[in-house]
PDB file of N, CA and C in Angstrom:
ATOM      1  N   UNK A   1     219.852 -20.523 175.189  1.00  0.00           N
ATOM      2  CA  UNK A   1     219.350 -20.103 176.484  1.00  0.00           C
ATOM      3  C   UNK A   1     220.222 -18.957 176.981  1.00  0.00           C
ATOM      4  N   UNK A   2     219.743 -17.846 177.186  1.00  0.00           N
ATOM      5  CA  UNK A   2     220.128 -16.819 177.816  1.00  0.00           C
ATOM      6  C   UNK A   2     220.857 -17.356 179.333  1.00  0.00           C
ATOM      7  N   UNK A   3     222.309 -16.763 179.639  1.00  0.00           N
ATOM      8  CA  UNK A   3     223.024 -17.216 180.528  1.00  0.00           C
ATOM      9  C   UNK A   3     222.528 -17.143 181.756  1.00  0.00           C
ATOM     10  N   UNK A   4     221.473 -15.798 182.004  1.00  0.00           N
ATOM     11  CA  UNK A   4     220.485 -15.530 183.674  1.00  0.00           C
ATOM     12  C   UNK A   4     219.735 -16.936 183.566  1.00  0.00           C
ATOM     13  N   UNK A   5     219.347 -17.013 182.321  1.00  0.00           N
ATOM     14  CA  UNK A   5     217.689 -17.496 182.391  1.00  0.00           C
ATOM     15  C   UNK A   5     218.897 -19.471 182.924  1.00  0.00           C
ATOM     16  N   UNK A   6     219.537 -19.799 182.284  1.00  0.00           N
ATOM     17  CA  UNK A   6     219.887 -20.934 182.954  1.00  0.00           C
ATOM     18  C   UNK A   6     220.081 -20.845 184.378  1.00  0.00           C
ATOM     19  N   UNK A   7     221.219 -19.807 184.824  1.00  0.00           N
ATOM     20  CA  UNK A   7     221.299 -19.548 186.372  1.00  0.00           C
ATOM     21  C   UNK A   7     219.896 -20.155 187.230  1.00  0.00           C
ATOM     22  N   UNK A   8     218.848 -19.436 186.467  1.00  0.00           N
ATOM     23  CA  UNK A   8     217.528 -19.734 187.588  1.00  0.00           C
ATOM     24  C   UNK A   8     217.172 -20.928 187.427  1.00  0.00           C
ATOM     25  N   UNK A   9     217.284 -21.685 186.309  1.00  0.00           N
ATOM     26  CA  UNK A   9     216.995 -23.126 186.105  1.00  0.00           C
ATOM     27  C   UNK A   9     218.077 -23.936 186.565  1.00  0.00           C
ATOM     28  N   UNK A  10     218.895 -23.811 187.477  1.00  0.00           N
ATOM     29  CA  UNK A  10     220.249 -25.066 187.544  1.00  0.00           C
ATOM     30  C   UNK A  10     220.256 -25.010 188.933  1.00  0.00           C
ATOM     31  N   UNK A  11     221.476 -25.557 189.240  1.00  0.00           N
ATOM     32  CA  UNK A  11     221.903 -25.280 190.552  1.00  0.00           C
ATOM     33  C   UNK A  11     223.409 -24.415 190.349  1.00  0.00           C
ATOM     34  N   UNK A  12     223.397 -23.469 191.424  1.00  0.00           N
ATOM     35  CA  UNK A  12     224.134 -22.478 191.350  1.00  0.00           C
ATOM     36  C   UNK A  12     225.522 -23.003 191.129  1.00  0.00           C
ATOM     37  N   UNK A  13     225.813 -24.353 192.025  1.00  0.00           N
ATOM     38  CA  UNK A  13     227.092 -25.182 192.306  1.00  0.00           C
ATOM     39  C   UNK A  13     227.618 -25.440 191.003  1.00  0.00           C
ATOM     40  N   UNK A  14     226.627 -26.007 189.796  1.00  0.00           N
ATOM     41  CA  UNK A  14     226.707 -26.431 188.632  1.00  0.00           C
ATOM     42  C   UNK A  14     227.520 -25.808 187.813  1.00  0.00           C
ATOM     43  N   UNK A  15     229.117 -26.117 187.443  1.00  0.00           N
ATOM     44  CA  UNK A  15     229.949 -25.460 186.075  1.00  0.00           C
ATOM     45  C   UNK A  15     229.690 -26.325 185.055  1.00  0.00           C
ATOM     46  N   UNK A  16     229.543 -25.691 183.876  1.00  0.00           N
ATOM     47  CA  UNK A  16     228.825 -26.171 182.579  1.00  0.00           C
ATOM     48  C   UNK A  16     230.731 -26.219 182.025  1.00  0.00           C
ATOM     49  N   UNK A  17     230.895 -27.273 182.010  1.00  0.00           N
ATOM     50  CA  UNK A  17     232.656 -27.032 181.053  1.00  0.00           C
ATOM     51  C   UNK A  17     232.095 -27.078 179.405  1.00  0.00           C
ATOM     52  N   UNK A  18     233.510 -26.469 179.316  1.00  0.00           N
ATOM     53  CA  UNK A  18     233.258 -25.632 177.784  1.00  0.00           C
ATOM     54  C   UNK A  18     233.625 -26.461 176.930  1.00  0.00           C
ATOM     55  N   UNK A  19     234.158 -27.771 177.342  1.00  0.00           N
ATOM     56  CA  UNK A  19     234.083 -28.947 176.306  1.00  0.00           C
ATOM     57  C   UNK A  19     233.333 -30.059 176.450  1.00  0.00           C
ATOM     58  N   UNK A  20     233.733 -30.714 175.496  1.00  0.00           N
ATOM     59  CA  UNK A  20     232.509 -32.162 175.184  1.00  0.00           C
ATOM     60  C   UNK A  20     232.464 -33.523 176.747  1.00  0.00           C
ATOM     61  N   UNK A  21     231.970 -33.338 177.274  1.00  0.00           N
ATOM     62  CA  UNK A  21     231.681 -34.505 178.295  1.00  0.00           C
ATOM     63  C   UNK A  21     230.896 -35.700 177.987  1.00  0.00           C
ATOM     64  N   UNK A  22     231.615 -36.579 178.473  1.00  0.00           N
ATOM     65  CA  UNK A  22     231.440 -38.359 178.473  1.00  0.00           C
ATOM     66  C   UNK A  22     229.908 -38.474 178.927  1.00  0.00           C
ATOM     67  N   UNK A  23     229.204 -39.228 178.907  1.00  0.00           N
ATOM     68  CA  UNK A  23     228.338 -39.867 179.203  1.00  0.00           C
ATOM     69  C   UNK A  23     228.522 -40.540 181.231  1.00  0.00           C
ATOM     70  N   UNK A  24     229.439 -40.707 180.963  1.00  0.00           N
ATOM     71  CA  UNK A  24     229.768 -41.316 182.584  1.00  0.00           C
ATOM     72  C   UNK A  24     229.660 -39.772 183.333  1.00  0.00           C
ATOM     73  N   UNK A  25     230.224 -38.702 182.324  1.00  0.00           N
ATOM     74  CA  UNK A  25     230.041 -37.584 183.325  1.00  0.00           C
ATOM     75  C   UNK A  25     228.855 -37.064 183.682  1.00  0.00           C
ATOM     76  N   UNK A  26     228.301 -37.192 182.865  1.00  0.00           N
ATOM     77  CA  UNK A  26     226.736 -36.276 182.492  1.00  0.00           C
ATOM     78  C   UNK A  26     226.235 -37.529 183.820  1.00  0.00           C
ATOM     79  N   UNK A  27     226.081 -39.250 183.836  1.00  0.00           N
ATOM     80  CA  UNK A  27     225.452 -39.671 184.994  1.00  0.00           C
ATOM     81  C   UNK A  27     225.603 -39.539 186.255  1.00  0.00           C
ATOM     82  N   UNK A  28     227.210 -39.067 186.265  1.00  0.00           N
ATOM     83  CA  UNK A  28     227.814 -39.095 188.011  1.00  0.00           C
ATOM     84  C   UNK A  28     227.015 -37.604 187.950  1.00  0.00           C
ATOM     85  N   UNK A  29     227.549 -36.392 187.620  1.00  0.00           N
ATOM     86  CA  UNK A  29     227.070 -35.550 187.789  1.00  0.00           C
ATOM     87  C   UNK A  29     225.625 -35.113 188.343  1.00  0.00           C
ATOM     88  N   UNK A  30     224.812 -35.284 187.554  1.00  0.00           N
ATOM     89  CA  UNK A  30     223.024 -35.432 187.431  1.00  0.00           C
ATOM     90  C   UNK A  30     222.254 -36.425 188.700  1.00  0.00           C
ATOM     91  N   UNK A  31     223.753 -37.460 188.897  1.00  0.00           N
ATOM     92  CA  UNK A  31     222.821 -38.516 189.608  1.00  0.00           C
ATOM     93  C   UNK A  31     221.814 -39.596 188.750  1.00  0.00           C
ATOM     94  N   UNK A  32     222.295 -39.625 187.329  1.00  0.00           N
ATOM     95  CA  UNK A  32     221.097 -40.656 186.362  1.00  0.00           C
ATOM     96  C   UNK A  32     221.389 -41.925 186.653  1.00  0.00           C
ATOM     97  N   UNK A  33     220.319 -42.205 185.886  1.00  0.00           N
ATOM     98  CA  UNK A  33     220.791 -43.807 185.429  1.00  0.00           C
ATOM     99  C   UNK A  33     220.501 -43.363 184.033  1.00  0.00           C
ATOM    100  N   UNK A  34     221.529 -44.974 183.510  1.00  0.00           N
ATOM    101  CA  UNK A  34     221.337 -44.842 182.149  1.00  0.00           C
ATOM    102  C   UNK A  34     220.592 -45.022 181.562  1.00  0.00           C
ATOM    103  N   UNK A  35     219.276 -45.570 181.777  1.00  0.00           N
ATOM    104  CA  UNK A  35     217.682 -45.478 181.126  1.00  0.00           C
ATOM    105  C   UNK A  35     217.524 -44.045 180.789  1.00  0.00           C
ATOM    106  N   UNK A  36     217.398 -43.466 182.296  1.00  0.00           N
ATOM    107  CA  UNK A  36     216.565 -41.791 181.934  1.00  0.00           C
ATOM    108  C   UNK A  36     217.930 -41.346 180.920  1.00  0.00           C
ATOM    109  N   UNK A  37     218.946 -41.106 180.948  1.00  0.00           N
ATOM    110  CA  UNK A  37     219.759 -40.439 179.805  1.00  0.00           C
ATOM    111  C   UNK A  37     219.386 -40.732 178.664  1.00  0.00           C
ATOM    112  N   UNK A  38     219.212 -41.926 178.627  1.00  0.00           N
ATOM    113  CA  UNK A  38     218.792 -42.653 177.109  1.00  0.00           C
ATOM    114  C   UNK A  38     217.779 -42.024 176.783  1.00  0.00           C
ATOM    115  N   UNK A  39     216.486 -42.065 177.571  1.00  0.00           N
ATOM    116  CA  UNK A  39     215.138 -41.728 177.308  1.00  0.00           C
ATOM    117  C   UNK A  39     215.097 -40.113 176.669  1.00  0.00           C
ATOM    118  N   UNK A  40     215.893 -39.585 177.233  1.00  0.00           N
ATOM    119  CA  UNK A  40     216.286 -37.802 176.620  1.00  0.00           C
ATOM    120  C   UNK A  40     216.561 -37.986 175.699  1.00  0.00           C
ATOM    121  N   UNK A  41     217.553 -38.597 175.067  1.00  0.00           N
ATOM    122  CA  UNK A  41     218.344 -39.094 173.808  1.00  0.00           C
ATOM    123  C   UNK A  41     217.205 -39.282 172.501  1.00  0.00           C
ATOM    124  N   UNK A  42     216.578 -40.570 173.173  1.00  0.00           N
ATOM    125  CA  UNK A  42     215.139 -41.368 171.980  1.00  0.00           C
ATOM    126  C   UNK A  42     214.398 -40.422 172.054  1.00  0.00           C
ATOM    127  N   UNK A  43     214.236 -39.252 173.318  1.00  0.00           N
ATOM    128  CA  UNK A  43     213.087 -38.607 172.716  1.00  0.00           C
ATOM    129  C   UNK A  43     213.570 -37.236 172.095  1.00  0.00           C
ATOM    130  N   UNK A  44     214.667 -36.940 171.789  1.00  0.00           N
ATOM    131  CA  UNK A  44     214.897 -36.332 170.646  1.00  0.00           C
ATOM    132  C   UNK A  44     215.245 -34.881 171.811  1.00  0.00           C
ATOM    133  N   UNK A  45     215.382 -34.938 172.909  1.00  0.00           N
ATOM    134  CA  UNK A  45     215.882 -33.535 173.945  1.00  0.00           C
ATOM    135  C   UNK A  45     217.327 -33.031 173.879  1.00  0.00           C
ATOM    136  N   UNK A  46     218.173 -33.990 173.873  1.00  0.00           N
ATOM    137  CA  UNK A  46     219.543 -33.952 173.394  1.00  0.00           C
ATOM    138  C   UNK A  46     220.093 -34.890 172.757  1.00  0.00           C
ATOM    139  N   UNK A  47     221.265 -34.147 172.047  1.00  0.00           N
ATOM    140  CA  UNK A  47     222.103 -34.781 170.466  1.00  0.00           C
ATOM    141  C   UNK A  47     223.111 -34.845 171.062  1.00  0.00           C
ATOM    142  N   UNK A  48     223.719 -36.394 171.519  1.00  0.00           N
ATOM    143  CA  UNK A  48     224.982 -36.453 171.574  1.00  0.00           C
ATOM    144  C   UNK A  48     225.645 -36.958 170.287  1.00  0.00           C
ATOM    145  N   UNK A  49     227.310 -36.465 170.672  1.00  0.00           N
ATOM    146  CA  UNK A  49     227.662 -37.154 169.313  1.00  0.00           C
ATOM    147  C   UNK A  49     228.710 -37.873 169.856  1.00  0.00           C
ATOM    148  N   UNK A  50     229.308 -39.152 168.833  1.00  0.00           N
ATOM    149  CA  UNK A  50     230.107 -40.599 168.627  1.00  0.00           C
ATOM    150  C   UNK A  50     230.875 -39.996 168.384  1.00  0.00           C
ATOM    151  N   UNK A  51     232.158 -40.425 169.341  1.00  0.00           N
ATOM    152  CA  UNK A  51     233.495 -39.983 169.091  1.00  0.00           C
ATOM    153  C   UNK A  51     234.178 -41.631 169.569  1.00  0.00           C
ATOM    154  N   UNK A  52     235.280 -41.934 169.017  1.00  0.00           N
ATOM    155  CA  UNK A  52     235.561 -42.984 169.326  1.00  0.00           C
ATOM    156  C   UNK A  52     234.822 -44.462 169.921  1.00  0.00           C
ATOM    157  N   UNK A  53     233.922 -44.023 169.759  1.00  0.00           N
ATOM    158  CA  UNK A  53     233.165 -45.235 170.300  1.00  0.00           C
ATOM    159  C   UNK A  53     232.314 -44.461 171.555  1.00  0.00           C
ATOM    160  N   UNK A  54     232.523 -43.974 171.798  1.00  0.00           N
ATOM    161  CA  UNK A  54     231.837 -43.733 173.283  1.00  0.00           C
ATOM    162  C   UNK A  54     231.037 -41.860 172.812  1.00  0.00           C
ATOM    163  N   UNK A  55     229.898 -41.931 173.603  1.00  0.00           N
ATOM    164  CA  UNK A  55     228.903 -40.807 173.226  1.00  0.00           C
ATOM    165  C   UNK A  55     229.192 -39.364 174.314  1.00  0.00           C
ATOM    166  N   UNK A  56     229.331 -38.851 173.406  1.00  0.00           N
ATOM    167  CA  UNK A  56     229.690 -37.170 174.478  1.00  0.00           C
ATOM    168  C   UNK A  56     228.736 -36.256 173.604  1.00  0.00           C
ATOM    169  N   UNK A  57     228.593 -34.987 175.239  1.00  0.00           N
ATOM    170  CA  UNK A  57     227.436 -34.387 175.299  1.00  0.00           C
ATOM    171  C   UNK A  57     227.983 -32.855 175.078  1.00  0.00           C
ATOM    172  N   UNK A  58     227.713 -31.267 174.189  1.00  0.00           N
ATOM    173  CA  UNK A  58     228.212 -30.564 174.308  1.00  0.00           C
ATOM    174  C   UNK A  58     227.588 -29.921 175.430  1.00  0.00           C
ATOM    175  N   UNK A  59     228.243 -27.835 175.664  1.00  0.00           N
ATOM    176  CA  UNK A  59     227.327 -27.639 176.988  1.00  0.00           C
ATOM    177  C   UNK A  59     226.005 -27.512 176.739  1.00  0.00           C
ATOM    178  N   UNK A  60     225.664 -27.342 174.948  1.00  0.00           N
ATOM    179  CA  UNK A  60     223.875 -27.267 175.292  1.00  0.00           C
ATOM    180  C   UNK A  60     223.428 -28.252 175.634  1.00  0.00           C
ATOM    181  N   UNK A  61     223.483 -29.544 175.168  1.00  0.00           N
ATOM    182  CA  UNK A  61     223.000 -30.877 176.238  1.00  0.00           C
ATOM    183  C   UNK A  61     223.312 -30.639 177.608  1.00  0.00           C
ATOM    184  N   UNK A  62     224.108 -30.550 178.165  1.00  0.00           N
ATOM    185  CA  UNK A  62     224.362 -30.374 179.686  1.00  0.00           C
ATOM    186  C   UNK A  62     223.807 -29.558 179.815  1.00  0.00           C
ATOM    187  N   UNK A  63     223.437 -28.060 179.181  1.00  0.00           N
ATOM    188  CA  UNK A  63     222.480 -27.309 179.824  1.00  0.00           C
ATOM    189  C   UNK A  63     220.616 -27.623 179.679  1.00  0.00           C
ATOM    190  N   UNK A  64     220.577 -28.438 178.455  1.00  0.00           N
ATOM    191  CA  UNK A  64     218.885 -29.004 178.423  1.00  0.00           C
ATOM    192  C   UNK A  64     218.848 -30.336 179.479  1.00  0.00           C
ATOM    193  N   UNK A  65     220.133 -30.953 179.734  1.00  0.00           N
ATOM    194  CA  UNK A  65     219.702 -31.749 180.335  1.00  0.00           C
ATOM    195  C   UNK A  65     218.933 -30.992 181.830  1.00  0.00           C
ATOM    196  N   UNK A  66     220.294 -30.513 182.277  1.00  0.00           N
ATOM    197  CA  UNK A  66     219.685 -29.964 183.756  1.00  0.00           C
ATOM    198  C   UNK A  66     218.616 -29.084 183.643  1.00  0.00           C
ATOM    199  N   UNK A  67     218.570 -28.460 183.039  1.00  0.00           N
ATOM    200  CA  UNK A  67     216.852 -27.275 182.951  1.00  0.00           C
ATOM    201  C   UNK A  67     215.380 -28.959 182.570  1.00  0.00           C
ATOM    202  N   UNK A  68     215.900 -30.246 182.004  1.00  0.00           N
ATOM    203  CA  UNK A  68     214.824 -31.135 182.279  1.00  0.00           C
ATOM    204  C   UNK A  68     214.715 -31.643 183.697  1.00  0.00           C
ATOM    205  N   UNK A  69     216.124 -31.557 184.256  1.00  0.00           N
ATOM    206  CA  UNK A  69     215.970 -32.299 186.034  1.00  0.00           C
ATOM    207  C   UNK A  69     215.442 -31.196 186.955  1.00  0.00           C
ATOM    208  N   UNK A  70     215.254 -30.081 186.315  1.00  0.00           N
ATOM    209  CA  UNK A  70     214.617 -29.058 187.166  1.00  0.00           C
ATOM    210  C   UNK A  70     213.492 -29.022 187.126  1.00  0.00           C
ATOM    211  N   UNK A  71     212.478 -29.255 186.059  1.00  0.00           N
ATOM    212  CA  UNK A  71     211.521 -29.371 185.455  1.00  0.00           C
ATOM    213  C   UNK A  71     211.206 -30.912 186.161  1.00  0.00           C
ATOM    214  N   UNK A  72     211.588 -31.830 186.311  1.00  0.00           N
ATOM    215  CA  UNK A  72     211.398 -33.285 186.309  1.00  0.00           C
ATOM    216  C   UNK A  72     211.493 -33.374 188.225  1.00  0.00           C
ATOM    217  N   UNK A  73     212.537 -32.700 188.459  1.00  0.00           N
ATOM    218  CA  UNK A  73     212.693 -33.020 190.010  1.00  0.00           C
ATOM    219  C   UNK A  73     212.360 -32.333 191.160  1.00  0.00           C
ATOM    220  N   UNK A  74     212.254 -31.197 190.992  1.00  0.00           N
ATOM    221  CA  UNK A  74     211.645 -30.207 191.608  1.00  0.00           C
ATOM    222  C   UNK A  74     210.718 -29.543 191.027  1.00  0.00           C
ATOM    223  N   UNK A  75     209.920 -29.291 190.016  1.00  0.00           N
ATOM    224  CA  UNK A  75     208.697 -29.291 189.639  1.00  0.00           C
ATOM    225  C   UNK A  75     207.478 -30.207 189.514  1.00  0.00           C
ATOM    226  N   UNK A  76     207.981 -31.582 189.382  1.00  0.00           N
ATOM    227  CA  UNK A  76     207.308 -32.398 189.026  1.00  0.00           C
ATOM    228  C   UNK A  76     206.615 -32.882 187.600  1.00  0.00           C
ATOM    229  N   UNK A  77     207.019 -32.249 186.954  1.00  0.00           N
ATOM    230  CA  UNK A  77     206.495 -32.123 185.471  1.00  0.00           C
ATOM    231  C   UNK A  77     207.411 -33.514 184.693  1.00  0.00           C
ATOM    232  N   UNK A  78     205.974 -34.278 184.431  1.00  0.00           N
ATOM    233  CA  UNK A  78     205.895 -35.512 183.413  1.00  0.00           C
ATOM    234  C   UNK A  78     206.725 -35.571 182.051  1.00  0.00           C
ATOM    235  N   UNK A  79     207.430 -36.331 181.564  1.00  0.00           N
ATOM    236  CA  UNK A  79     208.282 -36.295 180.184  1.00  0.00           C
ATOM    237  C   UNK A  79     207.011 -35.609 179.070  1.00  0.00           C
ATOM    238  N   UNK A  80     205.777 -35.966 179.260  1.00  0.00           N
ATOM    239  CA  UNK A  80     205.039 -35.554 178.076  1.00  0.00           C
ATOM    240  C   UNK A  80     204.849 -33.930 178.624  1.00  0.00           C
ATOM    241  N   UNK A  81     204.955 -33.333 179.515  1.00  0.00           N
ATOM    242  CA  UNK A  81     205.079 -31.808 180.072  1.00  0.00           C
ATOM    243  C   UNK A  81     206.442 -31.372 179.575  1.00  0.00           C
ATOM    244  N   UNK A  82     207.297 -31.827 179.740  1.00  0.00           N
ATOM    245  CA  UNK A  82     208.525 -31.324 179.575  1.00  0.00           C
ATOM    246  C   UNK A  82     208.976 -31.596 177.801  1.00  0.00           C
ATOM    247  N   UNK A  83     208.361 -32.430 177.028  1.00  0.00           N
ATOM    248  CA  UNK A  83     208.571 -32.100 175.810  1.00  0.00           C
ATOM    249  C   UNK A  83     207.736 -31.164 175.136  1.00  0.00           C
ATOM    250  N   UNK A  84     206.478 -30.813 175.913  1.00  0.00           N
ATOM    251  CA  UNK A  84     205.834 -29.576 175.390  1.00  0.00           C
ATOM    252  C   UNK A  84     206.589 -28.017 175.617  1.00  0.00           C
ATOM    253  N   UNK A  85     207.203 -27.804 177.103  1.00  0.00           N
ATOM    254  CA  UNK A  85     207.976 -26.764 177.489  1.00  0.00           C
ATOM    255  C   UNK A  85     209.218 -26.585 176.829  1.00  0.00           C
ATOM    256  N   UNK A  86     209.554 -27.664 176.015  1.00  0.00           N
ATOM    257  CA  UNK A  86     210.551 -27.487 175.594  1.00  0.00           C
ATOM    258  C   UNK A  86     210.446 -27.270 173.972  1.00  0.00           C
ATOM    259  N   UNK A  87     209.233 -27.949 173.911  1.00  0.00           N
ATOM    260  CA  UNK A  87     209.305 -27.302 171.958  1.00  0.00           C
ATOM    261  C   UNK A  87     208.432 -26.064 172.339  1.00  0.00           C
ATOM    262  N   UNK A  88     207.785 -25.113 173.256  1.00  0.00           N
ATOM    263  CA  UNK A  88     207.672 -23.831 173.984  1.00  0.00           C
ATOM    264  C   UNK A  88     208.594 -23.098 173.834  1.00  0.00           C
ATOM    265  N   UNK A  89     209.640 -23.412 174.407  1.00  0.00           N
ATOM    266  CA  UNK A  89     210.640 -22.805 174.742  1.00  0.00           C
ATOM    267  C   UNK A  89     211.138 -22.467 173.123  1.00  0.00           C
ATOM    268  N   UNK A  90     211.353 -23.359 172.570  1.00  0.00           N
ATOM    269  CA  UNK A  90     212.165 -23.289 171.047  1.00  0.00           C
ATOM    270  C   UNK A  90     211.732 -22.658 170.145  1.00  0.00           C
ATOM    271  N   UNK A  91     210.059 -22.209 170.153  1.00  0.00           N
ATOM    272  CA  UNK A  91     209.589 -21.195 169.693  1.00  0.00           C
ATOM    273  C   UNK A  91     209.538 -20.094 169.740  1.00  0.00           C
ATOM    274  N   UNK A  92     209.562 -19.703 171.085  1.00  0.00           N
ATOM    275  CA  UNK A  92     209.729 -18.550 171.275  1.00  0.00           C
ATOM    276  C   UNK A  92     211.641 -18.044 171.368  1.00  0.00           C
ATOM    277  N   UNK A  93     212.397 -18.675 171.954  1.00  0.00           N
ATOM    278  CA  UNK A  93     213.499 -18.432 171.152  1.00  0.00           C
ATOM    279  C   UNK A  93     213.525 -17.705 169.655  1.00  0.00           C
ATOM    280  N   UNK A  94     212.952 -18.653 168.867  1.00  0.00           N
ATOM    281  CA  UNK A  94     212.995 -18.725 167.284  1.00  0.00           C
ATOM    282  C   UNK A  94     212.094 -17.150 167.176  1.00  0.00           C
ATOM    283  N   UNK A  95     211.298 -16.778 167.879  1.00  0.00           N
ATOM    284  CA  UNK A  95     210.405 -15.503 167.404  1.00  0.00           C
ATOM    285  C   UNK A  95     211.050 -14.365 168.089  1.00  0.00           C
ATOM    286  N   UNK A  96     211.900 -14.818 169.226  1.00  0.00           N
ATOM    287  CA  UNK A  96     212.023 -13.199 169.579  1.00  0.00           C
ATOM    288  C   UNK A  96     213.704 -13.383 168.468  1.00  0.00           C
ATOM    289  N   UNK A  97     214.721 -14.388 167.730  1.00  0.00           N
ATOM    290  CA  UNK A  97     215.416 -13.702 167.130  1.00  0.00           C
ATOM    291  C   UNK A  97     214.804 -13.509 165.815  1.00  0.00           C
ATOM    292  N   UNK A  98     214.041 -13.753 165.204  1.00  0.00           N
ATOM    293  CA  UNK A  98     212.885 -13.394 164.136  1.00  0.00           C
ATOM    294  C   UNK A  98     212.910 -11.477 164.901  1.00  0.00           C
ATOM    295  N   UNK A  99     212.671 -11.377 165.861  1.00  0.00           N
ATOM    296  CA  UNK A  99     212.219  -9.890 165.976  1.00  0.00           C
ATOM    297  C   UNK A  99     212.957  -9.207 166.012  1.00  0.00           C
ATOM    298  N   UNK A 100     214.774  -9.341 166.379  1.00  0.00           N
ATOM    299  CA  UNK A 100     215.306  -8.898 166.603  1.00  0.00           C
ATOM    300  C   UNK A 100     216.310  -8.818 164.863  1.00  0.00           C
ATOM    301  N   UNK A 101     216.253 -10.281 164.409  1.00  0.00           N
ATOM    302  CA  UNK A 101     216.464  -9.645 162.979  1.00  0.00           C
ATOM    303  C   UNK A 101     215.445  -8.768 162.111  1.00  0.00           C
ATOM    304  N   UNK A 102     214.384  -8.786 162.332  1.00  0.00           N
ATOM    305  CA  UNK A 102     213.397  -7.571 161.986  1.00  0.00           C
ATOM    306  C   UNK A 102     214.141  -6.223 162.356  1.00  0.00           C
ATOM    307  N   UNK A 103     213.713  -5.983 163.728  1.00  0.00           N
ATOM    308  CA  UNK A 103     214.383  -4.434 164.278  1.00  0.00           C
ATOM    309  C   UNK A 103     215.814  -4.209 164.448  1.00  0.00           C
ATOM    310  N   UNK A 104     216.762  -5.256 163.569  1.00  0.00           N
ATOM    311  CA  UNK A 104     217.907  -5.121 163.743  1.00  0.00           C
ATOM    312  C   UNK A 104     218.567  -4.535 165.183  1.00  0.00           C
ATOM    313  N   UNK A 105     217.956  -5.794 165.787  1.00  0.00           N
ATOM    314  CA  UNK A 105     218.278  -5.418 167.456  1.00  0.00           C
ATOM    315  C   UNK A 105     219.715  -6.574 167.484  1.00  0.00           C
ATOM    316  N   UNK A 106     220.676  -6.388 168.365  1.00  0.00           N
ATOM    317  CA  UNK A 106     221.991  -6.799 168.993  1.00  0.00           C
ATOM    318  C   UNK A 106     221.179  -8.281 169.441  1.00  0.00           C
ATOM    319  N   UNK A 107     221.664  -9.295 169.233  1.00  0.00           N
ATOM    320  CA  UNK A 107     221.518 -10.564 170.133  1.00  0.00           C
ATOM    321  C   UNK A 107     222.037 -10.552 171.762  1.00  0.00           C
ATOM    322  N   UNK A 108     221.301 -10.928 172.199  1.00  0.00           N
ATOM    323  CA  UNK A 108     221.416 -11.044 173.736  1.00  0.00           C
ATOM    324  C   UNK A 108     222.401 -12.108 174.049  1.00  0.00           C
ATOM    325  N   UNK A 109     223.437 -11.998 174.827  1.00  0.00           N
ATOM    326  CA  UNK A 109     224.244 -12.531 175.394  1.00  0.00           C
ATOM    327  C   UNK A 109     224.026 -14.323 175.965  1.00  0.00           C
TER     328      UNK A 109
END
């Protein structure tokens, strides 16, 4: 995700830390419960990984999570909406760097 394009999807307040966060963080933070985290998880939106026993999230999870609570809380858009926007989203990702390794264009920031 392009760094603007999150800006407009988050809340401005929101620092994404540049290391791996706990699970307790990702709920205080977000405001979850641990169902809906889970439910992201089973449905395949974010990959946390097992470290000592306990599950941590890098910043692209923290950043798909919140671009889903934006989508989910202030849009209103249904888990079966938001797994379509999001394998959307992953396509077109995937085609514009397809175009840019074509025209040997610079990757965007």
């Amino acid at each position: 995700m392009h760094p603007d394009e999150f800006d407009f999807w988050s809340s401005r307040d929101l620092i994404i830390p540049e290391h791996d966060v706990t699970s307790d963080w990702i709920l205080e933070t977000f405001s979850l419960r641990s169902q809906e985290l889970r439910i992201m998880v089973d449905e395949g939106f974010v990959f946390p990984c097992r470290k000592e026993g306990e599950y941590f999230y890098d910043s692209t999870a923290v950043k798909t999570i919140a671009f889903i609570l934006v989508l989910k809380r202030q849009m209103g858009v249904n888990m079966a909406g938001i797994e379509i926007i999001l394998h959307l989203k992953k396509q077109i990702h995937w085609h514009l760097s397809q175009a840019r390794k074509k025209n040997h264009l610079p990757d965007q920031p």
